[in-house]
N, C-alpha and C. Protein backbone atom coordinates (compact mmCIF):
# COMPACT_ATOMS: atom_id res chain seq x y z
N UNK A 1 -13.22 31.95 11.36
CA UNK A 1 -13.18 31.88 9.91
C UNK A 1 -11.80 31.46 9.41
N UNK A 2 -10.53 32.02 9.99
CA UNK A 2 -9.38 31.79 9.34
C UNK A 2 -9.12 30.40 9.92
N UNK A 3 -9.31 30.11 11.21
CA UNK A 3 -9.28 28.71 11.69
C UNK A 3 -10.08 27.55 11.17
N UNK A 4 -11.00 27.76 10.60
CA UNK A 4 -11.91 26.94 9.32
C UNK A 4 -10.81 26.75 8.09
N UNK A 5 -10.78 27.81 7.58
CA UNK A 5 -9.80 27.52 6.56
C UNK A 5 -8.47 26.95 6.63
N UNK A 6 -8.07 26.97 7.99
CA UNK A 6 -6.63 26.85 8.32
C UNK A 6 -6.49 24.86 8.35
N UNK A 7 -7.69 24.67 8.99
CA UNK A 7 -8.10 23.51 9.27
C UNK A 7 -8.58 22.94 7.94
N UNK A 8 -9.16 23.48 7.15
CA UNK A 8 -9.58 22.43 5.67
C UNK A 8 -8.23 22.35 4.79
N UNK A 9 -7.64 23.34 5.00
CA UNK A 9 -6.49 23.29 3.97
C UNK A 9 -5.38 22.43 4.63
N UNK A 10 -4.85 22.51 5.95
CA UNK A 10 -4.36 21.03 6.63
C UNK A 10 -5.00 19.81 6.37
N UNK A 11 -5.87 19.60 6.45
CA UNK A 11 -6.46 18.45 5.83
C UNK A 11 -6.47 18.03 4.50
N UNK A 12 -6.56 18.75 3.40
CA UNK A 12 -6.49 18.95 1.90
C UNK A 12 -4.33 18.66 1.74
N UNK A 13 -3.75 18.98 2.66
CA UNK A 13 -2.44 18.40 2.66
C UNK A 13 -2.36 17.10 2.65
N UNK A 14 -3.01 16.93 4.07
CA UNK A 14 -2.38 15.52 4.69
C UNK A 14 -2.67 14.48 3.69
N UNK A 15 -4.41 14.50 3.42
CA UNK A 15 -4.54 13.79 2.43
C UNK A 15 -4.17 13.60 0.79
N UNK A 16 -3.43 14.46 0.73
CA UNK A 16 -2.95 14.77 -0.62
C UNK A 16 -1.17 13.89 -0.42
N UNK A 17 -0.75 14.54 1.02
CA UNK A 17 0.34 13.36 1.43
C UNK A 17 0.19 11.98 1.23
N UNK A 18 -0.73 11.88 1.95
CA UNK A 18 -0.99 9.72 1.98
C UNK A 18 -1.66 8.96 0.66
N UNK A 19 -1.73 10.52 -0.24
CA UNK A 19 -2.57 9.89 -1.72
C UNK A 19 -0.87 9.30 -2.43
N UNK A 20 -0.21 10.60 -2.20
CA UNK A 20 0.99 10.03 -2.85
C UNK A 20 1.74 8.62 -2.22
N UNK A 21 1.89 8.81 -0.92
CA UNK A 21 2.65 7.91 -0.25
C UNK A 21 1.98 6.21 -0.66
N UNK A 22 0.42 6.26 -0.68
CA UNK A 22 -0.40 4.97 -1.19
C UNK A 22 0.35 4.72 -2.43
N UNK A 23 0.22 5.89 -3.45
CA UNK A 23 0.49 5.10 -4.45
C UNK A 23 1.85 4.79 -4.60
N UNK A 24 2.63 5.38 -4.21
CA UNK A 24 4.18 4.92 -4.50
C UNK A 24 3.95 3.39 -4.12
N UNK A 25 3.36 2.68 -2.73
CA UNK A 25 3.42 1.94 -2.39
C UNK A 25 2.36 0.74 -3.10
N UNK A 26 1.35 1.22 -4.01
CA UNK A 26 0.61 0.48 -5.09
C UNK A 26 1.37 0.41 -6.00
N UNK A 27 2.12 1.31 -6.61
CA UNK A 27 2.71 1.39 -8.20
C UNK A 27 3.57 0.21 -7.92
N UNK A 28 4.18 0.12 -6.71
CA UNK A 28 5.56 -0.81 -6.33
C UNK A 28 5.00 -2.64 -6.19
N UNK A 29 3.91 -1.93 -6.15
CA UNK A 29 2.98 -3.67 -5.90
C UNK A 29 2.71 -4.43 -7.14
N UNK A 30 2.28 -3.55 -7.89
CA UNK A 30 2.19 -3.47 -9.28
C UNK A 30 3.06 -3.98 -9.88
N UNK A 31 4.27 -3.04 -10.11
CA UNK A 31 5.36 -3.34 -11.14
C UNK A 31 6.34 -4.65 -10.44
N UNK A 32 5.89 -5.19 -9.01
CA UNK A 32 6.15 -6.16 -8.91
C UNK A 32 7.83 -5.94 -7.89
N UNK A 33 7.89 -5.04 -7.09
CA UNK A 33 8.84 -4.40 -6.76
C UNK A 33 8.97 -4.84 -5.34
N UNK A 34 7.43 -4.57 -4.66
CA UNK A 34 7.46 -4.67 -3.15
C UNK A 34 7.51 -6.28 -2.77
N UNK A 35 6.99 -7.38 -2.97
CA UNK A 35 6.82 -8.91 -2.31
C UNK A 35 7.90 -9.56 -3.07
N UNK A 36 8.08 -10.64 -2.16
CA UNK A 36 9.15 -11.82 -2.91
C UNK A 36 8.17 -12.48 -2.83
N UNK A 37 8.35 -12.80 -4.94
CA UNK A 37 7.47 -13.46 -5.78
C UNK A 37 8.16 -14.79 -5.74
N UNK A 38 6.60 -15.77 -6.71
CA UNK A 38 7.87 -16.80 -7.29
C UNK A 38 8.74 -16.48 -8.38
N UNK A 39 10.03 -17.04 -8.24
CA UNK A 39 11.14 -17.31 -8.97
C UNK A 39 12.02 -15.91 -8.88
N UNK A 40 11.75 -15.48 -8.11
CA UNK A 40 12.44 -13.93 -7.76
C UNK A 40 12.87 -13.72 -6.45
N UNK A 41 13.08 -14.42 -5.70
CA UNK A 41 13.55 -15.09 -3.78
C UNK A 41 14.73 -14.63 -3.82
N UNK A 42 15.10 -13.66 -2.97
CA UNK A 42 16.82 -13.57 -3.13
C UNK A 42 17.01 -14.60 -1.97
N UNK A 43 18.39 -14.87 -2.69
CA UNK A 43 19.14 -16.15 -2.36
C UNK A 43 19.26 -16.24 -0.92
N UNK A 44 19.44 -15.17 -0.04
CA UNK A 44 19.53 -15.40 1.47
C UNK A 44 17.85 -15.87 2.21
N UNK A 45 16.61 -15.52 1.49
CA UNK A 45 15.80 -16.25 1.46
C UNK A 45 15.53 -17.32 1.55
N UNK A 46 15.43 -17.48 0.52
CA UNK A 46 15.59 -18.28 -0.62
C UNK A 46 16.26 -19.86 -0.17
N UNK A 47 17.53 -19.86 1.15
CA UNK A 47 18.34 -20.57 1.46
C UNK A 47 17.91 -20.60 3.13
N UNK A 48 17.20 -19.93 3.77
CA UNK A 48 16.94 -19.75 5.29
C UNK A 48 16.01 -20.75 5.31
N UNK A 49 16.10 -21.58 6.66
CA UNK A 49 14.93 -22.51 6.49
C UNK A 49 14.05 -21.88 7.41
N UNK A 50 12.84 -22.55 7.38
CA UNK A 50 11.76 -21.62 7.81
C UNK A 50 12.23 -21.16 9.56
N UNK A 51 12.45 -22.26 10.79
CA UNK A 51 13.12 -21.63 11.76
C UNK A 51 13.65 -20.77 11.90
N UNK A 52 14.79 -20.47 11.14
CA UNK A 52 15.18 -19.06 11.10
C UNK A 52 14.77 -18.00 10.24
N UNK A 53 13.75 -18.15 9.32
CA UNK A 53 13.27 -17.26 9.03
C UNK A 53 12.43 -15.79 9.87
N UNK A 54 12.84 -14.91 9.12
CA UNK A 54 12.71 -13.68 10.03
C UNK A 54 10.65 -13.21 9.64
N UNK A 55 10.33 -12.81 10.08
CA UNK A 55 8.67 -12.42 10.42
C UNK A 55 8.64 -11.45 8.82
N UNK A 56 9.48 -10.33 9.09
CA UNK A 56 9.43 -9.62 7.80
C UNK A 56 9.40 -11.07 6.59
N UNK A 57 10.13 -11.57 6.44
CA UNK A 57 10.51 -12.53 5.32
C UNK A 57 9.40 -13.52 5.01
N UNK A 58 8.97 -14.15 6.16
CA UNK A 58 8.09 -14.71 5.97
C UNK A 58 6.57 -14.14 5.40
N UNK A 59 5.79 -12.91 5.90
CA UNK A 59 5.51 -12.57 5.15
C UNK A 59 5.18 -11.95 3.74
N UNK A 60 6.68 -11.57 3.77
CA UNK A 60 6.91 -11.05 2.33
C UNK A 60 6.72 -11.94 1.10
N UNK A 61 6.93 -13.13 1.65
CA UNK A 61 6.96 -14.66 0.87
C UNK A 61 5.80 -14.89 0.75
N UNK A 62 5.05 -15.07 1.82
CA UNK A 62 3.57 -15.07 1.64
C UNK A 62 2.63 -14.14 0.80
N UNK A 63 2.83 -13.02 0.90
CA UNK A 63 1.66 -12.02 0.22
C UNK A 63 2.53 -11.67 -1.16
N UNK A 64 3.62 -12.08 -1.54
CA UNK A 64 3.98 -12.47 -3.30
C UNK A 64 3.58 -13.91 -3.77
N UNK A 65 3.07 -14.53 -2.84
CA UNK A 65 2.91 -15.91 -3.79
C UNK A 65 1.76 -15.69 -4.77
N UNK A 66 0.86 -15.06 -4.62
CA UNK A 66 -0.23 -15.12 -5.77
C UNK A 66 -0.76 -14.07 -6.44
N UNK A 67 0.21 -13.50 -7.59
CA UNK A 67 0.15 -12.68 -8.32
C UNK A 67 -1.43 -11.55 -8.31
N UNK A 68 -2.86 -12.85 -8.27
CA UNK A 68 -3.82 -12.08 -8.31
C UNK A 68 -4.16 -11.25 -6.83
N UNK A 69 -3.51 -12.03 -5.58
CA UNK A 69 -3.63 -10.93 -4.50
C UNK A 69 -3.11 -10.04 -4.89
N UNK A 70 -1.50 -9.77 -4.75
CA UNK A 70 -0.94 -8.70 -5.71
C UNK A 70 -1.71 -7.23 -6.19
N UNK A 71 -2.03 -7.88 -7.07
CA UNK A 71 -3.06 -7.09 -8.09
C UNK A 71 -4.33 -6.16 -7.37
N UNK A 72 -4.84 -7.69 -6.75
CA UNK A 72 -5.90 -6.97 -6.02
C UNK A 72 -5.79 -5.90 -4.70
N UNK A 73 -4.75 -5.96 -3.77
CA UNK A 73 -4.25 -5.38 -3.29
C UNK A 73 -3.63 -3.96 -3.95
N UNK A 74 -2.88 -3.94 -4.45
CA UNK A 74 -2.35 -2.76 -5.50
C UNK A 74 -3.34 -2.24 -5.73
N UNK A 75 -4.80 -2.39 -6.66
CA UNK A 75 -5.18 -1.95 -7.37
C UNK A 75 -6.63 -1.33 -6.07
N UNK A 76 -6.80 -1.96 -4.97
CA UNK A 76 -7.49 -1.91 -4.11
C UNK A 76 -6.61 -0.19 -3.64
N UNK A 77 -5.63 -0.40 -3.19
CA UNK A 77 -4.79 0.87 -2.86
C UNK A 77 -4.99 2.48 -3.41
N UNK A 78 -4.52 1.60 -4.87
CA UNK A 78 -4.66 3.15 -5.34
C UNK A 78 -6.47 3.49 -5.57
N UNK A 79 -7.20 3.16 -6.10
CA UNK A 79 -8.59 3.43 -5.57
C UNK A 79 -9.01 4.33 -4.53
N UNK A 80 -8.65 3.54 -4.00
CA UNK A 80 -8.95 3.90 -2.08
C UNK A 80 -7.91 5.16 -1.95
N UNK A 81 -7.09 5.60 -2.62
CA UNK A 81 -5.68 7.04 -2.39
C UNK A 81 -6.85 7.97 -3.64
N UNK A 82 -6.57 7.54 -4.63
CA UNK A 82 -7.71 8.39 -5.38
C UNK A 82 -8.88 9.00 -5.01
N UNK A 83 -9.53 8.34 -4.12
CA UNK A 83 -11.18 8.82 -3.52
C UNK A 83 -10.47 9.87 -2.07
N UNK A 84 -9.29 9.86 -1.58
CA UNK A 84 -9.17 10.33 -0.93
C UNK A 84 -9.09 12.06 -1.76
N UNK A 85 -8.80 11.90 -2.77
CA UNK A 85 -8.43 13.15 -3.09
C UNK A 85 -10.06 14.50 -3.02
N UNK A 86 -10.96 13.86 -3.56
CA UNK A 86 -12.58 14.29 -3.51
C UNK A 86 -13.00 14.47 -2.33
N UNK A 87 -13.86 15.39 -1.69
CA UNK A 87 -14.00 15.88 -0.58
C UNK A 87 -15.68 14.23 -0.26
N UNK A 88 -16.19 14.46 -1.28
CA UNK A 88 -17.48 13.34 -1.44
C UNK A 88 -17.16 12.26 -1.35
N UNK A 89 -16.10 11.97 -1.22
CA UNK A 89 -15.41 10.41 -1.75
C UNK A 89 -14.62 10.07 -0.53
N UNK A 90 -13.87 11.04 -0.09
CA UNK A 90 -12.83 10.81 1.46
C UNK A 90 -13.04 9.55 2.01
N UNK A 91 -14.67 9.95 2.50
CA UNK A 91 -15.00 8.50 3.75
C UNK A 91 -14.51 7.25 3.49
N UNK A 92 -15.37 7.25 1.96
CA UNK A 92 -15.13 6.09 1.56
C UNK A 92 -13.34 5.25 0.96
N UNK A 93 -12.70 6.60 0.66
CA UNK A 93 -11.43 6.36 0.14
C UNK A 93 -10.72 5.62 1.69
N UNK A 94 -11.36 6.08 3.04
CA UNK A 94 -10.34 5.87 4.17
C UNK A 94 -10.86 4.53 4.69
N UNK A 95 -12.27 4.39 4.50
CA UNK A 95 -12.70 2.93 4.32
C UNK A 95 -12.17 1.56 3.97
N UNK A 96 -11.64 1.91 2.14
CA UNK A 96 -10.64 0.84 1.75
C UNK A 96 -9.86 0.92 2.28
N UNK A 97 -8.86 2.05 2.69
CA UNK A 97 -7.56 2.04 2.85
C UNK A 97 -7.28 1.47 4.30
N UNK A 98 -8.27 1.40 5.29
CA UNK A 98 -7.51 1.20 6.48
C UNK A 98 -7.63 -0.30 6.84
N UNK A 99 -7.96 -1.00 5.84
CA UNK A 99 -7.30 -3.02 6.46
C UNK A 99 -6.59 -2.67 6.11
């Protein structure tokens, strides 16, 4: 019995952890914080030609170029952190979240 409870309420953490941690990482998608967008490239970017461009960089360049991924991504996130919070909803919240 106490190991039932010990075990739902660890779980009722963790996921209450990765609800927050999603969204910090949606809100940041959002307000336009996390990808190098257009016209927002910092200059060491910005100036690397693609050869030496680093893997981080290059994608970062890539998944800011089109505002509506962006969006859809972000907004895909927090969704998917929200349903985590509902015991009925979990499956599906871990569903979106794990591409």
């Amino acid at each position: 019995m106490v190991t039932s409870n010990l075990k739902e309420t660890l779980e009722l953490v963790f996921r209450q952890c990765v609800f927050i941690i999603i969204n910090i990482y949606a809100i940041s998608k959002l307000l336009g914080g996390q990808f190098y967008m257009k016209g927002k490239l910092p200059a060491e970017v910005a100036n690397t030609t693609l050869g030496d461009a680093s893997g981080f960089s290059l994608a970062w360049t890539f998944m800011g170029h089109s505002y509506f991924y962006i969006l859809f991504i972000g907004i895909t996130q927090l969704i998917g952190a929200w349903f985590l919070l509902w015991n009925k909803t979990k499956l599906i919240g871990v569903v979106i979240l794990i591409p």
